[in-house]
C-alpha atoms as a PDB file:
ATOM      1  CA  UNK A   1     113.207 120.226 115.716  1.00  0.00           C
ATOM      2  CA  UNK A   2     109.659 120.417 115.080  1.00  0.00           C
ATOM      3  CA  UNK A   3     107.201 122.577 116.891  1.00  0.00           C
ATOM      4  CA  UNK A   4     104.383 120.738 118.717  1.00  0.00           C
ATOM      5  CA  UNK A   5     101.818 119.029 116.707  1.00  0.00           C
ATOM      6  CA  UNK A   6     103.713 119.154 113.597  1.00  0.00           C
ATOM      7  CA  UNK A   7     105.265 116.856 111.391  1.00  0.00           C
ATOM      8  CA  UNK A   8     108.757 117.006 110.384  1.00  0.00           C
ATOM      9  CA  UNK A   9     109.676 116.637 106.515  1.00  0.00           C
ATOM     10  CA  UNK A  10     110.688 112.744 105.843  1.00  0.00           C
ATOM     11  CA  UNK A  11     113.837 112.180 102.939  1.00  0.00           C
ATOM     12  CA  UNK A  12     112.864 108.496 103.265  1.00  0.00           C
ATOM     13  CA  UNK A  13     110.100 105.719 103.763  1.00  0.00           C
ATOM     14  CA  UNK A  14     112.607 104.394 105.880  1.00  0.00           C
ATOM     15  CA  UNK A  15     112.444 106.923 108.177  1.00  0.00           C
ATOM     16  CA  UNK A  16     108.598 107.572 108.260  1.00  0.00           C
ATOM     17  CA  UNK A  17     108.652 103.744 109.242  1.00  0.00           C
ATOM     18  CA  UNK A  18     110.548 104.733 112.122  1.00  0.00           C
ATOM     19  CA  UNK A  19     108.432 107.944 112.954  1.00  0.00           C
ATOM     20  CA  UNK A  20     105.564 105.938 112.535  1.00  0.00           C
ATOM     21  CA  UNK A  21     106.610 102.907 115.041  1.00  0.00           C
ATOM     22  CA  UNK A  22     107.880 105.756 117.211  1.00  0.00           C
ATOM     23  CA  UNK A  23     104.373 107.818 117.780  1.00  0.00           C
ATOM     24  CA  UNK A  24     102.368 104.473 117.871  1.00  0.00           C
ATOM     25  CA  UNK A  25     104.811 103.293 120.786  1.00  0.00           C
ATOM     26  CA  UNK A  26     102.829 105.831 122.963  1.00  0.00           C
ATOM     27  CA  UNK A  27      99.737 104.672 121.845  1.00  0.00           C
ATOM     28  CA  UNK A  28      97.386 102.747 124.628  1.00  0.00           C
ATOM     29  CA  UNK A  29      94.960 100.631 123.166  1.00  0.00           C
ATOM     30  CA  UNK A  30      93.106 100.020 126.135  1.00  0.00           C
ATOM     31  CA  UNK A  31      92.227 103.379 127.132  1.00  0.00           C
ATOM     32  CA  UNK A  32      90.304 103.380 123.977  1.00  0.00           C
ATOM     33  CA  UNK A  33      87.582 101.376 125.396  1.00  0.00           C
ATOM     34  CA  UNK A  34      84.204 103.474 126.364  1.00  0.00           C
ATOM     35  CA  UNK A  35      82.056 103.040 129.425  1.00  0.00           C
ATOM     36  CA  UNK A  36      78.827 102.814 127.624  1.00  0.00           C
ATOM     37  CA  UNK A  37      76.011 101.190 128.739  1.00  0.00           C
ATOM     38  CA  UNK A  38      73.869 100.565 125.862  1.00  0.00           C
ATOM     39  CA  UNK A  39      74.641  98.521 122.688  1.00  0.00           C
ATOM     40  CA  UNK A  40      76.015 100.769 119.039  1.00  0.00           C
ATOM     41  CA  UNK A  41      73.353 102.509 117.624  1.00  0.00           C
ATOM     42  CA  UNK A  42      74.598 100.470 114.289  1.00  0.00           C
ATOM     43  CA  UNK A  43      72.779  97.460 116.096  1.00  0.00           C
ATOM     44  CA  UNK A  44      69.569  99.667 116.220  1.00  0.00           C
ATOM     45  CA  UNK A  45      69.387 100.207 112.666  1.00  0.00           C
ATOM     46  CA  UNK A  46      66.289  98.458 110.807  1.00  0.00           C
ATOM     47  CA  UNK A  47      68.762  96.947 107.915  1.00  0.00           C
ATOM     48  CA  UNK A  48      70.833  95.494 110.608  1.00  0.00           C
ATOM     49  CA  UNK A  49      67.735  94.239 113.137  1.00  0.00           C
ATOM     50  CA  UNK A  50      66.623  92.555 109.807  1.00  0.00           C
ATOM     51  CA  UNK A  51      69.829  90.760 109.372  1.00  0.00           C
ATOM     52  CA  UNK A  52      70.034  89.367 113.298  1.00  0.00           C
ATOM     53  CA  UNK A  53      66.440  88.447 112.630  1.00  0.00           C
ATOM     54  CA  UNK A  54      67.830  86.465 109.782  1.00  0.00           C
ATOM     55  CA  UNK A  55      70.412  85.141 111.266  1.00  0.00           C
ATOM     56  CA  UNK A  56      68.827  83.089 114.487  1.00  0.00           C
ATOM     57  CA  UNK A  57      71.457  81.338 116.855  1.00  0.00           C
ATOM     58  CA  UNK A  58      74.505  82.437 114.350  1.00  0.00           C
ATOM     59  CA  UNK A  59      77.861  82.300 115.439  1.00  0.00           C
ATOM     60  CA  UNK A  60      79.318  85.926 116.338  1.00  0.00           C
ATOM     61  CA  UNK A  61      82.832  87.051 116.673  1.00  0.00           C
ATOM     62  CA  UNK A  62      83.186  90.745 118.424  1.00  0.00           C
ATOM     63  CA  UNK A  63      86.820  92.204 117.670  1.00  0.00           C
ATOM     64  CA  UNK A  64      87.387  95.287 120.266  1.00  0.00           C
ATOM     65  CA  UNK A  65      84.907  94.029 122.397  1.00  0.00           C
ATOM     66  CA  UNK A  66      85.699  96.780 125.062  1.00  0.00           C
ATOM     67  CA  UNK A  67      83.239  96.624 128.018  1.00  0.00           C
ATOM     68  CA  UNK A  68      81.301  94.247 126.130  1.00  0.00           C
ATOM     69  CA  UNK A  69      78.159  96.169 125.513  1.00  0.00           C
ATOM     70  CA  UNK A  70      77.602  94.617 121.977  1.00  0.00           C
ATOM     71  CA  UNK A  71      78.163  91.081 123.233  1.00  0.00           C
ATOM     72  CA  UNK A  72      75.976  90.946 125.947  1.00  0.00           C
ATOM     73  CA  UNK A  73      73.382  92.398 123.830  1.00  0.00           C
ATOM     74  CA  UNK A  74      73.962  89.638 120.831  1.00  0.00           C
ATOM     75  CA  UNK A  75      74.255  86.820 124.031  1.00  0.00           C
ATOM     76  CA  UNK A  76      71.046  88.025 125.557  1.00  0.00           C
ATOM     77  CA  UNK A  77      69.252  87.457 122.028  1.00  0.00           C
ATOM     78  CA  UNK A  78      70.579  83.722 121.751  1.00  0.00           C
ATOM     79  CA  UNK A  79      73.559  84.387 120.109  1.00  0.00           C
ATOM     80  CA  UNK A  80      76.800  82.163 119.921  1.00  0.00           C
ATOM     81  CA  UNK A  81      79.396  85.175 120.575  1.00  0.00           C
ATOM     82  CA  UNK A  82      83.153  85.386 120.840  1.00  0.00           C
ATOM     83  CA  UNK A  83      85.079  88.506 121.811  1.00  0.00           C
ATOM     84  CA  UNK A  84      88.719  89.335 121.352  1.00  0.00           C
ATOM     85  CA  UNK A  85      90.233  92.623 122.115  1.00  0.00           C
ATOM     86  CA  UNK A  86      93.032  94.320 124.245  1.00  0.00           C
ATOM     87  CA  UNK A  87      94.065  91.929 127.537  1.00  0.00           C
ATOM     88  CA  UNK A  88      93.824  95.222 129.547  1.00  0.00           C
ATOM     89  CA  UNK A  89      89.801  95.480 128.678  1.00  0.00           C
ATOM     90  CA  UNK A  90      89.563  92.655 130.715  1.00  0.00           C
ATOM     91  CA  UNK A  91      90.801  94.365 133.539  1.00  0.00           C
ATOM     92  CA  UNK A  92      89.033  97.447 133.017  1.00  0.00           C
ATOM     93  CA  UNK A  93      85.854  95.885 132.637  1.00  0.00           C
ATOM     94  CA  UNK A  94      86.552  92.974 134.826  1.00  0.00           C
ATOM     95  CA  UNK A  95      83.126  92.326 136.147  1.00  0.00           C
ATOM     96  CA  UNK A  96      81.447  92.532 132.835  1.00  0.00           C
ATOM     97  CA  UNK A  97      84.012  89.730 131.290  1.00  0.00           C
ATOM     98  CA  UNK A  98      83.199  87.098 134.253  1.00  0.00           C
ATOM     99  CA  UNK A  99      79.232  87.937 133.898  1.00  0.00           C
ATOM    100  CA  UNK A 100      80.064  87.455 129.828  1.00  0.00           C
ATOM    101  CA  UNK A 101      81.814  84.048 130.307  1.00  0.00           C
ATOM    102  CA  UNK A 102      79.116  82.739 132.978  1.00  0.00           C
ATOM    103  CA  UNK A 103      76.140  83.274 130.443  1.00  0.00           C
ATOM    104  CA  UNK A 104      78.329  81.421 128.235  1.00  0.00           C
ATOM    105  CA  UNK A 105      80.625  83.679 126.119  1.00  0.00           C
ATOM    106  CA  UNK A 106      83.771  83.049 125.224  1.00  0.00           C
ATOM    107  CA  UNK A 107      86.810  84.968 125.269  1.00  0.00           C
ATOM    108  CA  UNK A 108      89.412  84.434 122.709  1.00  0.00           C
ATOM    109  CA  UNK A 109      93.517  85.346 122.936  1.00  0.00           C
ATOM    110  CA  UNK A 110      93.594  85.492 119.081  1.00  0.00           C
ATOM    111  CA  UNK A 111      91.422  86.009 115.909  1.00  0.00           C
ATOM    112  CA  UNK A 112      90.877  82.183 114.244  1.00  0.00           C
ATOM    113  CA  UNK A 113      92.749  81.691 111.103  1.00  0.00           C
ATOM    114  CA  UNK A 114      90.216  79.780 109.735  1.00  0.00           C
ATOM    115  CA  UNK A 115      86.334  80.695 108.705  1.00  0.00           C
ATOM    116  CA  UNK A 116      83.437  79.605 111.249  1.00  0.00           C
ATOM    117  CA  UNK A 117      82.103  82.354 112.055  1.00  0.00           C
ATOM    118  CA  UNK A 118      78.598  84.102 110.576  1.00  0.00           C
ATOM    119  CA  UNK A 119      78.927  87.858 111.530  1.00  0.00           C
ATOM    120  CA  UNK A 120      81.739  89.657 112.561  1.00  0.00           C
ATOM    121  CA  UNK A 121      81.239  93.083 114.611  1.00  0.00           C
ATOM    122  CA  UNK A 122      83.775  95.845 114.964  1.00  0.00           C
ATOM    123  CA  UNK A 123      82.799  99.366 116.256  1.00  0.00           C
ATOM    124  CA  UNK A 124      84.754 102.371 116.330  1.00  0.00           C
ATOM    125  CA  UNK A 125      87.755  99.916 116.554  1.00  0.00           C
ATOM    126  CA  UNK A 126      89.720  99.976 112.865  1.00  0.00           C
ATOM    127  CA  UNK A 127      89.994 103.772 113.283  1.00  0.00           C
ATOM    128  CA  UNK A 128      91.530 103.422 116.855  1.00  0.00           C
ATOM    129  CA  UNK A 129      94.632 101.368 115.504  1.00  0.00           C
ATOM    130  CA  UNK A 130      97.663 103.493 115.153  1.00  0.00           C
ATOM    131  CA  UNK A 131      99.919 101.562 112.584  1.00  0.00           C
ATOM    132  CA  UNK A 132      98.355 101.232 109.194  1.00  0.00           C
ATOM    133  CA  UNK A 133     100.211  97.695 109.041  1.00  0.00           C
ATOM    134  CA  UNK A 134      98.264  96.661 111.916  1.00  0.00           C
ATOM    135  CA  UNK A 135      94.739  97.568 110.754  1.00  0.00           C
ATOM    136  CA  UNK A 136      95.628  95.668 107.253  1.00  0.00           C
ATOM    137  CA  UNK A 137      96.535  92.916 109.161  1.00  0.00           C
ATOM    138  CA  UNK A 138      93.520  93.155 111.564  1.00  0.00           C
ATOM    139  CA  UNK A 139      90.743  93.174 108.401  1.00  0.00           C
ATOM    140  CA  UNK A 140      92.985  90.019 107.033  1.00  0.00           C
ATOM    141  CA  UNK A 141      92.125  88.077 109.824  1.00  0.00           C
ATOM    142  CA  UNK A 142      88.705  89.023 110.189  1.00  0.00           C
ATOM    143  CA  UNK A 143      87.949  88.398 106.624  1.00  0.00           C
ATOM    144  CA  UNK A 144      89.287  84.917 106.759  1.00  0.00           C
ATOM    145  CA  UNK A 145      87.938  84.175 109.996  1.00  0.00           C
ATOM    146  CA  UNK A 146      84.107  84.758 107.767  1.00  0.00           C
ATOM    147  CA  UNK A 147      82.597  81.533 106.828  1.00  0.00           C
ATOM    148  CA  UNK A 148      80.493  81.115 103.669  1.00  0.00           C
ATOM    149  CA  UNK A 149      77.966  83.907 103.426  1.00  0.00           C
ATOM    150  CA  UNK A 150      79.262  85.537 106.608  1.00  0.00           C
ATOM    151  CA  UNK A 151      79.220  89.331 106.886  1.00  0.00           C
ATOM    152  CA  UNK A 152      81.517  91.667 108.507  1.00  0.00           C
ATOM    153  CA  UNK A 153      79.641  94.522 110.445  1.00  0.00           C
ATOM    154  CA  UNK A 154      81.971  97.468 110.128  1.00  0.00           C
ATOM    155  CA  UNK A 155      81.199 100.719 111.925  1.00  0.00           C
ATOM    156  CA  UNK A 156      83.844 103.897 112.467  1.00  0.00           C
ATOM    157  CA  UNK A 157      84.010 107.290 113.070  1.00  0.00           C
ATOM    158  CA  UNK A 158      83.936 109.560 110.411  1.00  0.00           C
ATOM    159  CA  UNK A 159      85.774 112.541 109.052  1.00  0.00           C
ATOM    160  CA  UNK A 160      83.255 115.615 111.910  1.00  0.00           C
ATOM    161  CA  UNK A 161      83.825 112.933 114.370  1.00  0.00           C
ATOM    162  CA  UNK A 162      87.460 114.225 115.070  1.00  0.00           C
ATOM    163  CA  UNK A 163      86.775 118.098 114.018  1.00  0.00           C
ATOM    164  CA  UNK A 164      88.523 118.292 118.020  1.00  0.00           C
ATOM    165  CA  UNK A 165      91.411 116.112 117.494  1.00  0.00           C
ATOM    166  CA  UNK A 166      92.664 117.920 114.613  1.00  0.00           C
ATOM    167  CA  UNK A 167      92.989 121.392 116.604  1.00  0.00           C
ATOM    168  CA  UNK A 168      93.690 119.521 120.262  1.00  0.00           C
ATOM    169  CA  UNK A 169      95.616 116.143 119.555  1.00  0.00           C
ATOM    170  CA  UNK A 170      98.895 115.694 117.724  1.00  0.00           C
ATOM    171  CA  UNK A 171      99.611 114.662 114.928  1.00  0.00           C
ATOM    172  CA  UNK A 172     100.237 111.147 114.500  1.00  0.00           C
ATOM    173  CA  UNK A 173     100.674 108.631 111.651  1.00  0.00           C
ATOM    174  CA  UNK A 174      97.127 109.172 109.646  1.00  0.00           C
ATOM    175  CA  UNK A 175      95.765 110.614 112.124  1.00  0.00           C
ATOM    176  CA  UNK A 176      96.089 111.678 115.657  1.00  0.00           C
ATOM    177  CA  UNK A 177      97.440 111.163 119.515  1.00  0.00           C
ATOM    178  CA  UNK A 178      95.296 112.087 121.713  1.00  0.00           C
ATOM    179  CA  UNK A 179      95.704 113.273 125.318  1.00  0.00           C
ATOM    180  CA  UNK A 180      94.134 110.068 126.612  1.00  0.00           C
ATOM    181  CA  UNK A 181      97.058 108.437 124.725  1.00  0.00           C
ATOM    182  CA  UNK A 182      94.531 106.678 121.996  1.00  0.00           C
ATOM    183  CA  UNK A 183      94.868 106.794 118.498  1.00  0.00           C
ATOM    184  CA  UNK A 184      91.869 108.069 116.103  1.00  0.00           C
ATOM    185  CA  UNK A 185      91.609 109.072 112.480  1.00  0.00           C
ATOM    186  CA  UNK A 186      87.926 109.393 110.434  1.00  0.00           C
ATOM    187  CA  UNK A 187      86.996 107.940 107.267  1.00  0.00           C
ATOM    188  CA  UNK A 188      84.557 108.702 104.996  1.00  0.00           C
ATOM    189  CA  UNK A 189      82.592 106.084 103.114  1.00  0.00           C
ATOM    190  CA  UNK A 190      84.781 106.083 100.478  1.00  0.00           C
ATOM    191  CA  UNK A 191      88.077 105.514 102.305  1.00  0.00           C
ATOM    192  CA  UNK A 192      86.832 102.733 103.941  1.00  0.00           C
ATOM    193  CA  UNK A 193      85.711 101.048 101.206  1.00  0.00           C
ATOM    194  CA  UNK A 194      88.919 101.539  99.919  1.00  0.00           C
ATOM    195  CA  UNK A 195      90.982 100.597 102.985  1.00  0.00           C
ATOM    196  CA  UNK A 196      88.341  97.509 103.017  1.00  0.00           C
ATOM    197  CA  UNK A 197      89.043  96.492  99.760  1.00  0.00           C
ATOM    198  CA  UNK A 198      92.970  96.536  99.845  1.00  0.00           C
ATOM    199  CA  UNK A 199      93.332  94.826 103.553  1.00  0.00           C
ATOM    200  CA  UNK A 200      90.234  92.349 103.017  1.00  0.00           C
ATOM    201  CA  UNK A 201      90.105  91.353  99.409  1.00  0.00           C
ATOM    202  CA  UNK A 202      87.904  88.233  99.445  1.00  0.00           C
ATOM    203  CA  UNK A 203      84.795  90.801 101.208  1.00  0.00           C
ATOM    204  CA  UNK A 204      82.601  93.238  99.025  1.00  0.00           C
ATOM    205  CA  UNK A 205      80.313  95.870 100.093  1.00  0.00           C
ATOM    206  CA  UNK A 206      76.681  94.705 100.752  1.00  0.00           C
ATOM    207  CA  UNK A 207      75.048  97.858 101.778  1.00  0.00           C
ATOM    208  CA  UNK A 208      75.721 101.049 104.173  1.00  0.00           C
ATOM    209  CA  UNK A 209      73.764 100.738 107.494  1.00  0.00           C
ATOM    210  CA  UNK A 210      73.836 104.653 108.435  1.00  0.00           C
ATOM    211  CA  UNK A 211      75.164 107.955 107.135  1.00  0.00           C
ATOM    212  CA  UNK A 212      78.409 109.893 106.558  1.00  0.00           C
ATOM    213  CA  UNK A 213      78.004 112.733 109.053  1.00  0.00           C
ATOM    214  CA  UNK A 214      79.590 111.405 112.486  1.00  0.00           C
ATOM    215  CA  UNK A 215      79.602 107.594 111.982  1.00  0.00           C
ATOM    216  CA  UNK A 216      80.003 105.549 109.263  1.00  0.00           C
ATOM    217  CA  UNK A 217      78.394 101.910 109.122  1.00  0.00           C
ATOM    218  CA  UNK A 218      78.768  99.439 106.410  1.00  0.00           C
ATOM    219  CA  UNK A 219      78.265  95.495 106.362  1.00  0.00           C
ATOM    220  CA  UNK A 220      80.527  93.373 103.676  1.00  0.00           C
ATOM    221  CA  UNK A 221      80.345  89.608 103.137  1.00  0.00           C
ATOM    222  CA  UNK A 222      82.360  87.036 101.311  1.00  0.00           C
ATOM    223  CA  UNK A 223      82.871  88.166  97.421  1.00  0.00           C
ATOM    224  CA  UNK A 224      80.626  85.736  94.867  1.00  0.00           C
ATOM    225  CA  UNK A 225      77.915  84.946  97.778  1.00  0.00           C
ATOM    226  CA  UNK A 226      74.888  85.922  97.411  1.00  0.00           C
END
Protein backbone atom coordinates (compact mmCIF):
# COMPACT_ATOMS: atom_id res chain seq x y z
CA UNK A 1 0.00 0.00 0.00
CA UNK A 2 0.79 3.45 -0.72
CA UNK A 3 0.35 6.35 1.61
CA UNK A 4 -2.02 9.11 0.41
CA UNK A 5 -0.98 11.19 -2.44
CA UNK A 6 1.73 8.98 -3.48
CA UNK A 7 2.49 6.91 -6.26
CA UNK A 8 3.30 3.37 -6.03
CA UNK A 9 6.47 1.98 -8.02
CA UNK A 10 5.13 0.42 -11.54
CA UNK A 11 7.28 -3.09 -12.88
CA UNK A 12 5.25 -2.55 -16.08
CA UNK A 13 3.59 -0.11 -18.71
CA UNK A 14 1.00 -2.50 -18.45
CA UNK A 15 0.21 -1.77 -15.21
CA UNK A 16 0.61 2.11 -15.23
CA UNK A 17 -2.10 1.70 -18.08
CA UNK A 18 -4.22 0.28 -15.56
CA UNK A 19 -3.31 2.86 -12.73
CA UNK A 20 -3.79 5.39 -15.14
CA UNK A 21 -7.49 4.27 -16.42
CA UNK A 22 -8.07 3.62 -12.72
CA UNK A 23 -7.43 7.40 -11.24
CA UNK A 24 -9.04 8.97 -14.43
CA UNK A 25 -12.26 6.75 -13.68
CA UNK A 26 -12.86 9.27 -10.78
CA UNK A 27 -12.31 12.05 -12.82
CA UNK A 28 -15.58 14.44 -13.56
CA UNK A 29 -15.22 16.40 -16.48
CA UNK A 30 -18.04 18.50 -15.92
CA UNK A 31 -17.25 19.89 -12.68
CA UNK A 32 -14.41 21.43 -14.48
CA UNK A 33 -16.51 24.03 -16.00
CA UNK A 34 -16.20 27.73 -14.28
CA UNK A 35 -19.01 30.14 -13.57
CA UNK A 36 -17.40 33.09 -15.14
CA UNK A 37 -19.05 35.79 -16.49
CA UNK A 38 -16.74 37.49 -18.73
CA UNK A 39 -14.98 36.11 -21.87
CA UNK A 40 -10.76 34.62 -21.41
CA UNK A 41 -8.58 37.30 -21.01
CA UNK A 42 -6.69 35.43 -24.14
CA UNK A 43 -9.65 37.06 -26.20
CA UNK A 44 -8.56 40.51 -24.75
CA UNK A 45 -5.18 40.35 -25.98
CA UNK A 46 -4.27 42.97 -28.88
CA UNK A 47 -2.57 40.02 -31.15
CA UNK A 48 -5.72 38.11 -30.80
CA UNK A 49 -8.41 41.29 -31.21
CA UNK A 50 -6.26 41.80 -34.42
CA UNK A 51 -6.88 38.36 -35.65
CA UNK A 52 -10.99 38.44 -34.98
CA UNK A 53 -10.70 41.79 -36.68
CA UNK A 54 -9.22 39.85 -39.51
CA UNK A 55 -11.27 37.31 -39.54
CA UNK A 56 -15.01 38.99 -40.06
CA UNK A 57 -18.03 36.45 -40.04
CA UNK A 58 -15.44 33.29 -39.76
CA UNK A 59 -16.59 30.09 -38.82
CA UNK A 60 -15.69 29.21 -35.01
CA UNK A 61 -15.59 25.93 -33.30
CA UNK A 62 -15.35 26.24 -29.22
CA UNK A 63 -14.14 22.75 -27.71
CA UNK A 64 -14.95 22.87 -23.72
CA UNK A 65 -17.32 25.40 -24.22
CA UNK A 66 -18.35 25.27 -20.45
CA UNK A 67 -20.92 28.02 -19.60
CA UNK A 68 -20.33 29.41 -22.87
CA UNK A 69 -18.73 32.68 -22.01
CA UNK A 70 -16.37 32.63 -25.11
CA UNK A 71 -19.19 31.78 -27.49
CA UNK A 72 -21.54 34.23 -26.69
CA UNK A 73 -18.88 36.72 -26.85
CA UNK A 74 -17.61 35.47 -30.56
CA UNK A 75 -21.79 35.19 -31.45
CA UNK A 76 -22.41 38.68 -30.21
CA UNK A 77 -19.52 39.97 -32.66
CA UNK A 78 -21.13 38.17 -35.81
CA UNK A 79 -19.50 35.13 -35.52
CA UNK A 80 -20.54 31.64 -37.00
CA UNK A 81 -19.77 29.53 -33.66
CA UNK A 82 -20.05 25.88 -32.73
CA UNK A 83 -19.48 24.48 -29.26
CA UNK A 84 -18.82 20.94 -28.16
CA UNK A 85 -17.97 19.95 -24.70
CA UNK A 86 -19.13 17.64 -21.76
CA UNK A 87 -23.20 16.71 -22.12
CA UNK A 88 -23.36 17.58 -18.36
CA UNK A 89 -22.31 21.48 -19.21
CA UNK A 90 -25.45 21.60 -20.74
CA UNK A 91 -27.15 20.92 -17.72
CA UNK A 92 -25.13 22.98 -15.58
CA UNK A 93 -25.42 25.88 -17.64
CA UNK A 94 -28.77 25.08 -19.02
CA UNK A 95 -30.10 28.53 -19.52
CA UNK A 96 -27.03 29.83 -21.18
CA UNK A 97 -27.13 26.77 -23.91
CA UNK A 98 -30.96 27.59 -24.94
CA UNK A 99 -30.09 31.56 -25.03
CA UNK A 100 -26.79 30.21 -27.22
CA UNK A 101 -28.92 28.12 -29.66
CA UNK A 102 -31.78 30.92 -29.98
CA UNK A 103 -29.18 33.63 -31.20
CA UNK A 104 -28.24 30.99 -33.49
CA UNK A 105 -25.39 28.77 -32.15
CA UNK A 106 -25.04 25.48 -32.60
CA UNK A 107 -24.28 22.73 -30.41
CA UNK A 108 -22.40 19.81 -31.65
CA UNK A 109 -22.33 15.90 -30.08
CA UNK A 110 -18.89 15.40 -31.76
CA UNK A 111 -15.77 17.24 -33.16
CA UNK A 112 -16.14 17.11 -37.35
CA UNK A 113 -13.71 14.85 -38.94
CA UNK A 114 -13.33 16.95 -41.66
CA UNK A 115 -11.82 20.77 -41.99
CA UNK A 116 -14.46 23.78 -42.21
CA UNK A 117 -13.78 25.53 -39.67
CA UNK A 118 -11.50 29.03 -39.42
CA UNK A 119 -10.54 29.28 -35.66
CA UNK A 120 -10.69 26.85 -33.15
CA UNK A 121 -10.81 28.01 -29.30
CA UNK A 122 -9.89 25.89 -26.32
CA UNK A 123 -9.28 27.44 -22.82
CA UNK A 124 -7.98 25.89 -19.86
CA UNK A 125 -9.48 22.66 -21.39
CA UNK A 126 -6.31 20.31 -22.75
CA UNK A 127 -4.85 20.56 -19.22
CA UNK A 128 -8.21 19.41 -17.59
CA UNK A 129 -8.15 15.94 -19.50
CA UNK A 130 -6.94 13.18 -17.32
CA UNK A 131 -5.71 10.42 -19.84
CA UNK A 132 -2.84 11.53 -21.97
CA UNK A 133 -4.49 9.24 -24.81
CA UNK A 134 -7.42 11.36 -24.67
CA UNK A 135 -5.83 14.82 -25.01
CA UNK A 136 -3.71 13.30 -28.16
CA UNK A 137 -6.75 12.29 -29.50
CA UNK A 138 -8.61 15.56 -28.66
CA UNK A 139 -5.72 17.94 -30.58
CA UNK A 140 -6.14 15.18 -33.60
CA UNK A 141 -9.48 16.11 -34.11
CA UNK A 142 -9.20 19.64 -33.68
CA UNK A 143 -6.35 19.90 -36.02
CA UNK A 144 -8.21 18.16 -38.76
CA UNK A 145 -11.34 19.77 -38.10
CA UNK A 146 -8.95 23.36 -39.27
CA UNK A 147 -9.62 24.34 -42.75
CA UNK A 148 -6.97 26.00 -44.95
CA UNK A 149 -5.31 28.81 -43.06
CA UNK A 150 -7.36 28.10 -39.93
CA UNK A 151 -5.78 28.65 -36.52
CA UNK A 152 -6.16 26.86 -33.35
CA UNK A 153 -6.40 29.28 -30.28
CA UNK A 154 -4.80 27.32 -27.49
CA UNK A 155 -4.77 28.69 -23.95
CA UNK A 156 -3.82 26.54 -20.50
CA UNK A 157 -2.72 26.87 -17.25
CA UNK A 158 0.70 26.92 -16.55
CA UNK A 159 3.25 25.32 -14.30
CA UNK A 160 2.34 28.51 -10.70
CA UNK A 161 -1.13 27.90 -11.78
CA UNK A 162 -1.27 24.56 -9.73
CA UNK A 163 1.55 25.59 -6.98
CA UNK A 164 -1.93 24.35 -4.64
CA UNK A 165 -2.64 21.18 -6.31
CA UNK A 166 0.70 19.83 -5.89
CA UNK A 167 0.62 20.17 -1.89
CA UNK A 168 -3.52 19.67 -1.68
CA UNK A 169 -4.61 17.27 -4.62
CA UNK A 170 -3.35 13.77 -5.33
CA UNK A 171 -1.44 12.62 -7.43
CA UNK A 172 -2.78 11.52 -10.57
CA UNK A 173 -1.52 10.45 -14.02
CA UNK A 174 0.64 13.78 -15.08
CA UNK A 175 -0.78 15.58 -12.89
CA UNK A 176 -3.37 15.80 -10.25
CA UNK A 177 -7.05 14.85 -8.66
CA UNK A 178 -8.44 17.33 -7.18
CA UNK A 179 -11.04 17.49 -4.39
CA UNK A 180 -13.65 18.79 -6.81
CA UNK A 181 -12.91 15.49 -8.64
CA UNK A 182 -11.26 17.44 -11.86
CA UNK A 183 -8.16 16.73 -13.35
CA UNK A 184 -5.32 19.56 -13.86
CA UNK A 185 -1.66 19.53 -14.74
CA UNK A 186 0.44 22.96 -16.03
CA UNK A 187 2.55 23.34 -18.93
CA UNK A 188 5.00 25.58 -19.73
CA UNK A 189 5.47 26.97 -23.21
CA UNK A 190 7.68 24.51 -24.09
CA UNK A 191 5.67 21.40 -23.19
CA UNK A 192 2.95 22.47 -25.03
CA UNK A 193 4.58 23.05 -27.96
CA UNK A 194 5.81 19.80 -27.62
CA UNK A 195 2.59 18.01 -26.65
CA UNK A 196 1.18 20.23 -29.75
CA UNK A 197 3.51 19.04 -32.05
CA UNK A 198 3.30 15.18 -31.33
CA UNK A 199 -0.79 15.04 -31.01
CA UNK A 200 -1.39 17.72 -33.91
CA UNK A 201 1.30 17.31 -36.50
CA UNK A 202 -0.15 19.10 -39.55
CA UNK A 203 -0.33 22.68 -37.00
CA UNK A 204 2.85 24.90 -36.27
CA UNK A 205 3.28 27.60 -33.86
CA UNK A 206 2.29 31.11 -35.16
CA UNK A 207 2.98 33.23 -32.21
CA UNK A 208 2.39 33.24 -28.21
CA UNK A 209 -0.58 35.51 -27.24
CA UNK A 210 0.48 36.03 -23.39
CA UNK A 211 3.15 34.99 -20.92
CA UNK A 212 4.46 31.96 -18.98
CA UNK A 213 3.66 33.00 -15.41
CA UNK A 214 -0.05 31.67 -14.68
CA UNK A 215 -1.44 31.12 -18.22
CA UNK A 216 -0.07 30.16 -21.21
CA UNK A 217 -1.63 31.28 -24.70
CA UNK A 218 -0.47 30.29 -28.05
CA UNK A 219 -2.31 30.29 -31.58
CA UNK A 220 -1.07 27.49 -34.31
CA UNK A 221 -2.41 27.14 -37.86
CA UNK A 222 -2.13 24.63 -40.62
CA UNK A 223 1.80 23.82 -41.38
CA UNK A 224 2.95 25.43 -45.06
CA UNK A 225 0.13 28.34 -44.82
CA UNK A 226 1.05 31.41 -44.64
Amino acid sequence: MSSAGCTPLVDTEAQRRVMEHSCCSRVIPGNAAQSWSNPAGILRRPIVRALLASMCGARILEVGAGNLRNSLFLLKRGFVVHVFDDPTARIRFADRYRRFHARGGTLLNSIPGRPMYDLVLTTYVIETICLPSARRNLAHAIAGSLSRGGRWLVAVRGPRNVVLARTKCLKCSDGYLTRQRTFVRGYTITQLDRFLRKSASPLSRCSIASGIRRQICSTWSLRGDK
